[in-house]
Protein backbone atom coordinates (compact mmCIF):
# COMPACT_ATOMS: atom_id res chain seq x y z
CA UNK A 1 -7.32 8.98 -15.42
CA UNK A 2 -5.35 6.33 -12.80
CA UNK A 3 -3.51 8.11 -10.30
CA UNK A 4 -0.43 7.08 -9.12
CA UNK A 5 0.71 6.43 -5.56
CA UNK A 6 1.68 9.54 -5.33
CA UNK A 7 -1.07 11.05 -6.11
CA UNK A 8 -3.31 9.15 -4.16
CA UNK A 9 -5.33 11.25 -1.20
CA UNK A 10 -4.52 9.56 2.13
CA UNK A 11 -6.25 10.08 5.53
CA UNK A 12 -3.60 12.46 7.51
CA UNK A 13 -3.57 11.49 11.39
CA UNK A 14 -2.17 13.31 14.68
CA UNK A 15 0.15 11.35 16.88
CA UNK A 16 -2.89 9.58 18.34
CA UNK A 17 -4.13 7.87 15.36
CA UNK A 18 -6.98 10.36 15.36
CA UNK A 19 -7.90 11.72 11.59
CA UNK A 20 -7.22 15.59 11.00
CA UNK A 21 -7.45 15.60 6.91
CA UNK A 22 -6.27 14.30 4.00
CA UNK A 23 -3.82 15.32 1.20
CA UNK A 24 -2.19 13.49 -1.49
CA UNK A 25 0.80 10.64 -0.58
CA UNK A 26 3.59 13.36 -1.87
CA UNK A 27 2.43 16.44 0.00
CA UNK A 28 2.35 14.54 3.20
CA UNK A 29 5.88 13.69 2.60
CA UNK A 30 7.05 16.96 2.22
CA UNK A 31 4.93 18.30 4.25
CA UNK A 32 6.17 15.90 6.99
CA UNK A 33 2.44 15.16 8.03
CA UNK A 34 1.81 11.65 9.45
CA UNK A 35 -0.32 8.98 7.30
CA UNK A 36 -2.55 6.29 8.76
CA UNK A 37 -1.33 3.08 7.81
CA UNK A 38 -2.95 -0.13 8.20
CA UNK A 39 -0.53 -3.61 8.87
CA UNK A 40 -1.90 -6.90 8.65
CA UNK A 41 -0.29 -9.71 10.36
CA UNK A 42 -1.70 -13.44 9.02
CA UNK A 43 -1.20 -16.63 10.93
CA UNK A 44 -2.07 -20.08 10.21
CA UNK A 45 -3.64 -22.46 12.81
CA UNK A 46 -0.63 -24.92 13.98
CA UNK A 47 1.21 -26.01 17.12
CA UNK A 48 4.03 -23.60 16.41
CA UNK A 49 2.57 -20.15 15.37
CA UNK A 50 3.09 -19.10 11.62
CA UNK A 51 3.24 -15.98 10.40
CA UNK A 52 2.94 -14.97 6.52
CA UNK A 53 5.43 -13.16 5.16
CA UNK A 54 5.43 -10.94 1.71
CA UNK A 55 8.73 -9.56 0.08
CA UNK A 56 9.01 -6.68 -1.63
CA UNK A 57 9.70 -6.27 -5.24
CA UNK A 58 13.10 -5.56 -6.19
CA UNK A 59 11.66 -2.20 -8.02
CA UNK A 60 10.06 -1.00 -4.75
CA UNK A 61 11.43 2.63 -3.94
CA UNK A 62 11.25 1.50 -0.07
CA UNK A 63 13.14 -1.01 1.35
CA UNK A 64 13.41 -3.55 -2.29
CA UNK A 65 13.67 -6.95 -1.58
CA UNK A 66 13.24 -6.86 2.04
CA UNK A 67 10.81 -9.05 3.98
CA UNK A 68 7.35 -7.31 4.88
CA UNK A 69 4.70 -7.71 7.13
CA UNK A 70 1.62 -10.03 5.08
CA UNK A 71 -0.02 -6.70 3.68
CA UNK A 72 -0.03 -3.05 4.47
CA UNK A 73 -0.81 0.17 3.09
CA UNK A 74 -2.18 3.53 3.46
CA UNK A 75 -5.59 4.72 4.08
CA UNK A 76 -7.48 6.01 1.84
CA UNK A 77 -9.67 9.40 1.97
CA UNK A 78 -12.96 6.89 1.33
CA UNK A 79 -12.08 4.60 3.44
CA UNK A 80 -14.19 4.76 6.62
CA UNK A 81 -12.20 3.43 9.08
CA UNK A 82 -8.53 1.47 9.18
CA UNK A 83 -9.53 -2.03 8.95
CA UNK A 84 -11.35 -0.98 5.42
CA UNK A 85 -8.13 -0.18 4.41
CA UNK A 86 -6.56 -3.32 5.51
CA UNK A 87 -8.74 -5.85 3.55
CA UNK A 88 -7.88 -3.86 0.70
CA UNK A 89 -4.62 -4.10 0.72
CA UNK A 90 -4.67 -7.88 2.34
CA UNK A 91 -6.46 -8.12 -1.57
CA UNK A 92 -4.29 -6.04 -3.53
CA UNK A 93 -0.93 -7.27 -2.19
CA UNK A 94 -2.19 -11.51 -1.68
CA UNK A 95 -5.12 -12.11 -3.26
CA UNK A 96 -6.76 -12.94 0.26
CA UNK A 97 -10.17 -12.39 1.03
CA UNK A 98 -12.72 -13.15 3.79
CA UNK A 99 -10.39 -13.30 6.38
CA UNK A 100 -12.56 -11.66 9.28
CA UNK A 101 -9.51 -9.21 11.04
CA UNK A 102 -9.00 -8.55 14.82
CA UNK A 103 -7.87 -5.09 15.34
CA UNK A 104 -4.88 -5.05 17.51
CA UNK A 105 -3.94 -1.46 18.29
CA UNK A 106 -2.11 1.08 16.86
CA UNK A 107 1.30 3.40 17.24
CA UNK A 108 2.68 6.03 16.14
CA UNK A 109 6.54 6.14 14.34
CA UNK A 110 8.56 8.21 12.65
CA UNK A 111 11.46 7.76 10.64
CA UNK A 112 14.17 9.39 8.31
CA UNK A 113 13.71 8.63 4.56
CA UNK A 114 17.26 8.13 2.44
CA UNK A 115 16.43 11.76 0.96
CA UNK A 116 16.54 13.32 4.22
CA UNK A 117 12.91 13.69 5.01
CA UNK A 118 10.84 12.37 8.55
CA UNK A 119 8.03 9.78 7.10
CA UNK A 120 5.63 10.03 9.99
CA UNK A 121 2.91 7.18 10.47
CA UNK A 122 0.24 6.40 12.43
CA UNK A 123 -0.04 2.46 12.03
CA UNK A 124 -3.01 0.68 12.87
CA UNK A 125 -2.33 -3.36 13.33
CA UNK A 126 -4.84 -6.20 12.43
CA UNK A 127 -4.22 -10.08 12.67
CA UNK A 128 -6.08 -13.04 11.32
CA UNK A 129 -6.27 -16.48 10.93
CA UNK A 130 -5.65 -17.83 7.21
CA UNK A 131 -5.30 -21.59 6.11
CA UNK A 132 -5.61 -20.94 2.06
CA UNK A 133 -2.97 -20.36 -0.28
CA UNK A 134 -2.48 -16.56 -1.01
CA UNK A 135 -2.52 -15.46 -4.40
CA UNK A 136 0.05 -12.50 -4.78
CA UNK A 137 0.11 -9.73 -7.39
CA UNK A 138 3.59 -10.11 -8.78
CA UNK A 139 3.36 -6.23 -9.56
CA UNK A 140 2.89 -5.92 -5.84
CA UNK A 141 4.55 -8.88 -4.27
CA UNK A 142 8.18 -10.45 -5.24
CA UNK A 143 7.56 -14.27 -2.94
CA UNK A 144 5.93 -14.76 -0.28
CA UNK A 145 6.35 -17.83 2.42
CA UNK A 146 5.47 -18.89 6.05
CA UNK A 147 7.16 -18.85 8.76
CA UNK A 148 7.63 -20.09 12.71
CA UNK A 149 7.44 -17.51 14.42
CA UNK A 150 9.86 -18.92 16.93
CA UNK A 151 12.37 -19.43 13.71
CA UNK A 152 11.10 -15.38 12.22
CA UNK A 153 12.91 -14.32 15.77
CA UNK A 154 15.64 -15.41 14.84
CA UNK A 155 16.57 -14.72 11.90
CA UNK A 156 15.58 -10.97 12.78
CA UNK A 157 17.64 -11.11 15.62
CA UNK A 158 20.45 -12.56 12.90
CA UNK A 159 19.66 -10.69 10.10
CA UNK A 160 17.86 -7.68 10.69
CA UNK A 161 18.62 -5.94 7.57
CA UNK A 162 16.41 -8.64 5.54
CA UNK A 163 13.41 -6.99 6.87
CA UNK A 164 11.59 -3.66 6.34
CA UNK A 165 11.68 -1.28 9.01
CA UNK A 166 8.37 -0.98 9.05
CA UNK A 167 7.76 -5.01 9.66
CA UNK A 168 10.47 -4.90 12.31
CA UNK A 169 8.50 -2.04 14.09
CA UNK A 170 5.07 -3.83 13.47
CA UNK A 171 5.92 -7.30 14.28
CA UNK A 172 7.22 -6.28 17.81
CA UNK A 173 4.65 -4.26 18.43
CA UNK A 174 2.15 -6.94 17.59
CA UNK A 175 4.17 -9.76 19.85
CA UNK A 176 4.28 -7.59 22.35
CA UNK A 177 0.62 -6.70 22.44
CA UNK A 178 -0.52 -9.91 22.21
CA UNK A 179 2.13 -11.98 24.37
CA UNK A 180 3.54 -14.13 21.81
């Protein structure tokens, strides 16, 4: 029997990152327990940095439409560390693989869901360098394009509301940490 997202068992994490258990995706919701999630930031070899972008699907309960981070997703019971979880979804979400991943950190947010509840996360942030052509799963991925970073500052600055939450969170975080 497939299990849904829901359903899924996801690694459960203290404020530190550090594992404590696992339960399924909808009792750590309303349970307010903080998931580990892993966020992977792709950029292409140029003169002027470019980052990969995703958007969401328009029938994506979280932020539809908005623009994401390249891939991202929760880890898994099985999977033995955050970076497992990462190529996975990297997969899933683009069709990408062999990308070898530098592991850029990690922290902690927490944030109020339209229903009233505190999603709590524990987000640990990968980068890579990619020069293919991703391959997204439409039932994952809406478009997808690239972007200077100089020019992605911008329009966040501009626009903010285009973008998840979650990217806006990850992507300063990830400038910040690496001096972009």
């Amino acid at each position: 029997m497939t299990q849904t997202i829901q359903e899924r068992r996801v690694v459960i994490v203290d404020r530190d990152g550090t594992p404590i258990g696992a339960t399924t995706r909808a009792e750590a919701e309303q349970q307010g327990l903080a998931r580990h999630v892993s966020q992977v930031f792709l950029l292409r070899r140029t003169e002027q940095a470019l980052e990969l972008l995703q958007q969401r699907r328009a029938a994506n309960v979280s932020y539809p439409n908005a623009w994401h981070d390249t891939a991202s997703g929760h880890r898994d019971e099985d999977d033995a560390d955050p970076e497992i979880a990462a190529l996975r979804e990297l997969e899933e979400e683009m069709g990408i693989t062999g990308v070898p991943l530098r592991a850029e950190g990690g922290y902690y947010s927490e944030d109020m869901t339209s229903t009233g509840q505190v999603r709590r996360r524990y987000t640990s942030v990968f980068s890579g360098l990619y020069e293919g052509t991703p391959n997204p799963d439409p039932a994952e991925v809406a478009d997808y394009r690239w972007v200077q970073l100089q020019t992605l500052l911008e329009e966040m600055k501009r626009e903010p509301a285009k973008f998840s939450p979650n990217f806006l969170r990850g992507i300063t975080y990830f400038i910040t940490h690496r001096g972009l």
